[in-house]
Protein backbone atom coordinates (compact mmCIF):
# COMPACT_ATOMS: atom_id res chain seq x y z
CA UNK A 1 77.81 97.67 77.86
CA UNK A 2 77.69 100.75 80.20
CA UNK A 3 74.54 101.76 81.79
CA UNK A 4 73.85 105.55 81.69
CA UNK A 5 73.69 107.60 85.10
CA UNK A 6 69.72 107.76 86.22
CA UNK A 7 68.20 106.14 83.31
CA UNK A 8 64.71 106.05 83.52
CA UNK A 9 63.51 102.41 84.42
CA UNK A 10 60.46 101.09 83.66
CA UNK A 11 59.22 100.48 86.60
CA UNK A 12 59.15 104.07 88.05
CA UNK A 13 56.97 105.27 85.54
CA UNK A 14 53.61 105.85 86.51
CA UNK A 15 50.36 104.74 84.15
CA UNK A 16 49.84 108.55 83.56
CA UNK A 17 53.60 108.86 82.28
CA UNK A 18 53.09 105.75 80.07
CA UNK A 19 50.05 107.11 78.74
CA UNK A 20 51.95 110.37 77.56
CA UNK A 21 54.50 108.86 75.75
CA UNK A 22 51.90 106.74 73.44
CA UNK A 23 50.12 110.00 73.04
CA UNK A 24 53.18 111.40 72.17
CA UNK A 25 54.01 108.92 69.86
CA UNK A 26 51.20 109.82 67.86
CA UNK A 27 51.43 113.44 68.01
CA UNK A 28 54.91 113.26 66.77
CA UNK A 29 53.88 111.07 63.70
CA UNK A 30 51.04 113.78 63.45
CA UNK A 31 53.20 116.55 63.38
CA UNK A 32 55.84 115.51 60.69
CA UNK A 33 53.36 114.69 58.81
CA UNK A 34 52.19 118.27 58.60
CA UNK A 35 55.43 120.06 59.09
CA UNK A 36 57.90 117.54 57.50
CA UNK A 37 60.18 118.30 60.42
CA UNK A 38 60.57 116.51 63.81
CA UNK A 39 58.55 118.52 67.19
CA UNK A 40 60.09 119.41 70.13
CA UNK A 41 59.43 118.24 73.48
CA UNK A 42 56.30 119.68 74.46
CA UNK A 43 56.55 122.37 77.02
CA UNK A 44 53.85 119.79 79.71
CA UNK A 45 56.41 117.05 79.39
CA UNK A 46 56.29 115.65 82.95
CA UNK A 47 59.74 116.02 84.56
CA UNK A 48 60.94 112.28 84.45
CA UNK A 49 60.84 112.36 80.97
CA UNK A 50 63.12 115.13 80.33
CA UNK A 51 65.74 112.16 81.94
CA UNK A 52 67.61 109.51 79.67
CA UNK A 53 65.38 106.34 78.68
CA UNK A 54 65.44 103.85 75.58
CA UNK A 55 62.22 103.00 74.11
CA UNK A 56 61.20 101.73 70.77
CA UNK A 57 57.58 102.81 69.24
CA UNK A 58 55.45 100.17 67.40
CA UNK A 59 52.96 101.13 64.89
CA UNK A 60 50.56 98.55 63.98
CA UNK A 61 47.40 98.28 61.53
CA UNK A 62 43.97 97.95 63.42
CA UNK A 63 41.86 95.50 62.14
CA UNK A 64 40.49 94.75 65.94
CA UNK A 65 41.29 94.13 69.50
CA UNK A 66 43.30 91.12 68.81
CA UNK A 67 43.50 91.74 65.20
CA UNK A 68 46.75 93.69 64.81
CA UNK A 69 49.43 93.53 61.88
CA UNK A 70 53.25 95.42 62.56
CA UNK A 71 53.51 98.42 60.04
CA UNK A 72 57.04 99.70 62.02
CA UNK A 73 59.01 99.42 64.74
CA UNK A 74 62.30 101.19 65.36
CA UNK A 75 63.65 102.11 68.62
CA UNK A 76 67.09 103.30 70.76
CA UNK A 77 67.90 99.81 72.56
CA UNK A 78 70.72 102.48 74.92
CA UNK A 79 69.46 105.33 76.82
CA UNK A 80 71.33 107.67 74.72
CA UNK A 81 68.99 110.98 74.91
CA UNK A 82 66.37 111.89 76.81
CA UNK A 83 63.24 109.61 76.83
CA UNK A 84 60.83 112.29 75.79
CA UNK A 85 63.08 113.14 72.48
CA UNK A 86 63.78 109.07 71.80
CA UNK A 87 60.15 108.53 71.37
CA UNK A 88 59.44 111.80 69.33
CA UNK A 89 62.54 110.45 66.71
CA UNK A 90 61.51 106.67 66.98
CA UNK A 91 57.63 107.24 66.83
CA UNK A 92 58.93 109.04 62.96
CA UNK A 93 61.40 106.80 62.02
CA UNK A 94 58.75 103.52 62.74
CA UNK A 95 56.20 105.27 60.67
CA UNK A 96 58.67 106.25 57.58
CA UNK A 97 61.64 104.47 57.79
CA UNK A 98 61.18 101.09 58.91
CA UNK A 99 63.18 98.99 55.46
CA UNK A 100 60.39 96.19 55.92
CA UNK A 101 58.08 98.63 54.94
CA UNK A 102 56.87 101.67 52.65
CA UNK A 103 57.02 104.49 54.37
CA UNK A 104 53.33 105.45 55.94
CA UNK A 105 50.98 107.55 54.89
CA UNK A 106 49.34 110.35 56.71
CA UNK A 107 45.73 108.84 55.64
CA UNK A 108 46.72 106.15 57.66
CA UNK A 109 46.84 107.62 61.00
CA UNK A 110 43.10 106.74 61.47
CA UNK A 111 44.07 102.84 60.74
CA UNK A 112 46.84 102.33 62.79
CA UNK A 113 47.26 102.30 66.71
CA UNK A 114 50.58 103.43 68.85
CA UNK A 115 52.81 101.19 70.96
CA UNK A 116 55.32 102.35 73.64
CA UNK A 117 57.95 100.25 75.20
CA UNK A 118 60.09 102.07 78.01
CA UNK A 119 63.43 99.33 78.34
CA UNK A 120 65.63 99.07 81.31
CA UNK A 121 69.42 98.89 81.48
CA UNK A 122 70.98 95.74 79.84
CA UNK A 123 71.86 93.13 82.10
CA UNK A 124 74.48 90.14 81.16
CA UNK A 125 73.05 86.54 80.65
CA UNK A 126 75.17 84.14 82.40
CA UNK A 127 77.81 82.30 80.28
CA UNK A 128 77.03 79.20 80.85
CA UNK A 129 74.23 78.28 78.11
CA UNK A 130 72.68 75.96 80.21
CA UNK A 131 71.92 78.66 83.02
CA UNK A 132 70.92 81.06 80.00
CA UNK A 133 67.42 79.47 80.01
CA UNK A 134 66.37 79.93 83.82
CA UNK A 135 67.87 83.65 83.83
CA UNK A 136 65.10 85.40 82.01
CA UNK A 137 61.39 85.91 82.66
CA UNK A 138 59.17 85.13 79.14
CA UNK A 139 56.79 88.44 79.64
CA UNK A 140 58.97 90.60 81.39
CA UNK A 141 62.52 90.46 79.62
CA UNK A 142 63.40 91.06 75.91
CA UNK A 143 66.62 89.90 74.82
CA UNK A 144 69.66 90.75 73.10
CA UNK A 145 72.53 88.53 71.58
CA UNK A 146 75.61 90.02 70.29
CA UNK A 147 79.25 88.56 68.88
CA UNK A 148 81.51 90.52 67.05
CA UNK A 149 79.41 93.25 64.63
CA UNK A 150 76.16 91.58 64.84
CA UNK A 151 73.65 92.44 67.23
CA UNK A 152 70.03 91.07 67.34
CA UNK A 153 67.06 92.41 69.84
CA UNK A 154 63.60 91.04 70.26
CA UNK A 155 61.17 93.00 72.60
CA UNK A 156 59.27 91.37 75.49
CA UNK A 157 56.04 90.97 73.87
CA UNK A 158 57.69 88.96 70.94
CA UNK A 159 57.41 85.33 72.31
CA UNK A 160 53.80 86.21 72.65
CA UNK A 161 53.10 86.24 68.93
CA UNK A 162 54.28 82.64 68.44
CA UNK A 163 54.16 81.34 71.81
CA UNK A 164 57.87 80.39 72.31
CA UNK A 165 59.57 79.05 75.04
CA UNK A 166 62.45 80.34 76.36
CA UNK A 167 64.67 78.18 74.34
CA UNK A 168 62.99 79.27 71.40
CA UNK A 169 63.16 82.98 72.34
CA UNK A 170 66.90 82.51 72.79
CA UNK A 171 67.50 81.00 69.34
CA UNK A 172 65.13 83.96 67.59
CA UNK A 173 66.99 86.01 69.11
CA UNK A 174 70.50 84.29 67.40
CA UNK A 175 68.01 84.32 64.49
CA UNK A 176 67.75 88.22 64.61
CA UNK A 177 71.09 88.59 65.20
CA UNK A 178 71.65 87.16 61.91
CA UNK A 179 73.58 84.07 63.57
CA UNK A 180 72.62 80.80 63.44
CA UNK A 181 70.29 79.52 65.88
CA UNK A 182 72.34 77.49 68.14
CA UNK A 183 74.27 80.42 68.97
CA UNK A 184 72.48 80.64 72.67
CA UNK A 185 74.57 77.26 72.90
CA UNK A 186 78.37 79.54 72.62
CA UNK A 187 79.83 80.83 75.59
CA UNK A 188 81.06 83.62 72.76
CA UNK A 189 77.85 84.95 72.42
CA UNK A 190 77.24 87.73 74.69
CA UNK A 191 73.15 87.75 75.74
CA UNK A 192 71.92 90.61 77.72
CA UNK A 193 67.98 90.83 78.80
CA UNK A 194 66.00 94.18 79.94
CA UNK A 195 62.89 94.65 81.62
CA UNK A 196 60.08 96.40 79.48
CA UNK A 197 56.72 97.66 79.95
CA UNK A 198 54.49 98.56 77.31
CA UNK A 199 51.26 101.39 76.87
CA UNK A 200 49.51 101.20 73.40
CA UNK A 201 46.12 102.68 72.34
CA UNK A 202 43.31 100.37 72.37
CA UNK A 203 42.17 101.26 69.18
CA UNK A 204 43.08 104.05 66.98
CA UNK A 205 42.65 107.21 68.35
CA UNK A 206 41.74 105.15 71.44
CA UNK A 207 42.44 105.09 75.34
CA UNK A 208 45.58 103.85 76.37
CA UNK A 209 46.27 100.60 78.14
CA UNK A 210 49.50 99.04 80.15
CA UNK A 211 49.94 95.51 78.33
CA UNK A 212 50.24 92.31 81.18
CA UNK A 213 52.36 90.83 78.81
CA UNK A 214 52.87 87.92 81.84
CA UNK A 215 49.14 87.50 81.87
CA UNK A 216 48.59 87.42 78.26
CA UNK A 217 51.48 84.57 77.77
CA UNK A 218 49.14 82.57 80.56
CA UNK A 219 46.07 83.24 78.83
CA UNK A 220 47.51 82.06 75.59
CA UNK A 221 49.35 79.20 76.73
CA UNK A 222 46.44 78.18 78.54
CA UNK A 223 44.15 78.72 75.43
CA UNK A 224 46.45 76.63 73.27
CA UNK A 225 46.64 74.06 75.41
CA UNK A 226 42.38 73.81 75.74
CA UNK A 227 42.18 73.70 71.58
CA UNK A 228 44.53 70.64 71.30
């Protein structure tokens, strides 16, 4: 898998830039809505995101802080376009084409909040299955396993969720892939990880936060482990 010339990584955007994409997010959703067609790239679009990026948009219902439930998620997993126009097309197609769900409706823009996760470059897993579970980072790396036609990706705030481990994020990732689980286990199955960050409104309509997905894995580890 080739990596594009200057891809934007996720680590050179700034909090400001982050912020503007999950605004942008919404606006998008806001703006087919009204128009029935996708917007261009606004004309303030800060420079770095007029450069190649993959990101996928998350749209989830707000029933509080830590109350969320998914109502889409699409996104380009390949830096094929620039970053600015990936989130405009993903931000639409999580809201109205997602296949788990009905497509969403405009009266619930006020319901749902926007999530924005910038991906690096895919890098190769080793081989080796048994050096597959020390090579990835459970907070900072999503994953992707592929063989043949079928291709799987979970994001880096996944695990999180369900609190896996990482040989549990490996097999949900086979899982997703539609492959059996063991497939982490087969030197045939090509895994790649990527970095991620993620920006998402606090609430809808809301300010905009950077997630420390690492520090929210500790806290709920740590908070599992307390209630046993």
């Amino acid at each position: 898998m080739s990596k594009p010339e200057n891809q934007v990584r996720p680590e050179e955007l700034t909090f400001d830039e982050g912020s503007y994409l999950v605004r942008l997010a919404r606006r998008s959703v806001e703006y087919y809505f009204s128009t029935g067609r996708l917007m261009k790239p606004p004309s303030d679009t800060p420079p770095k995101l007029l450069r190649h990026g993959a990101a996928f948009v998350t749209i989830t219902t707000f029933y509080g802080y830590e109350v969320r439930e998914l109502r889409g998620c699409i996104g380009h997993v390949f830096a094929v376009k620039p970053l600015v126009r990936s989130v405009i097309e993903v931000a639409v197609e999580a809201a109205v084409s997602d296949p788990r769900f009905p497509p969403m409706k405009r009266d619930e823009l006020e319901k749902v909040t926007f999530e924005v996760t910038v991906l690096g470059p895919l890098e190769p897993l080793p081989r080796n299955p048994e050096q597959r579970l020390s090579s990835f980072t459970i907070g900072r790396h999503g994953l992707v396993a592929k063989r043949g036609l079928l291709q799987g990706l979970l994001l880096p705030d996944v695990p999180l969720e369900y609190l896996w481990d990482e040989e549990t994020f490996l097999a949900e990732t086979c899982v997703k892939a539609g492959m059996p689980p063991t497939c982490w286990l087969d030197e045939e199955t090509e895994f790649y990880r990527f970095s991620g960050r993620v920006w998402r409104e606090k609430e809808p309509l809301g300010d905009i936060e950077e997630r420390d997905l690492s520090k929210e894995y500790a806290m709920l580890l740590e908070k599992y482990s307390a209630s046993r």
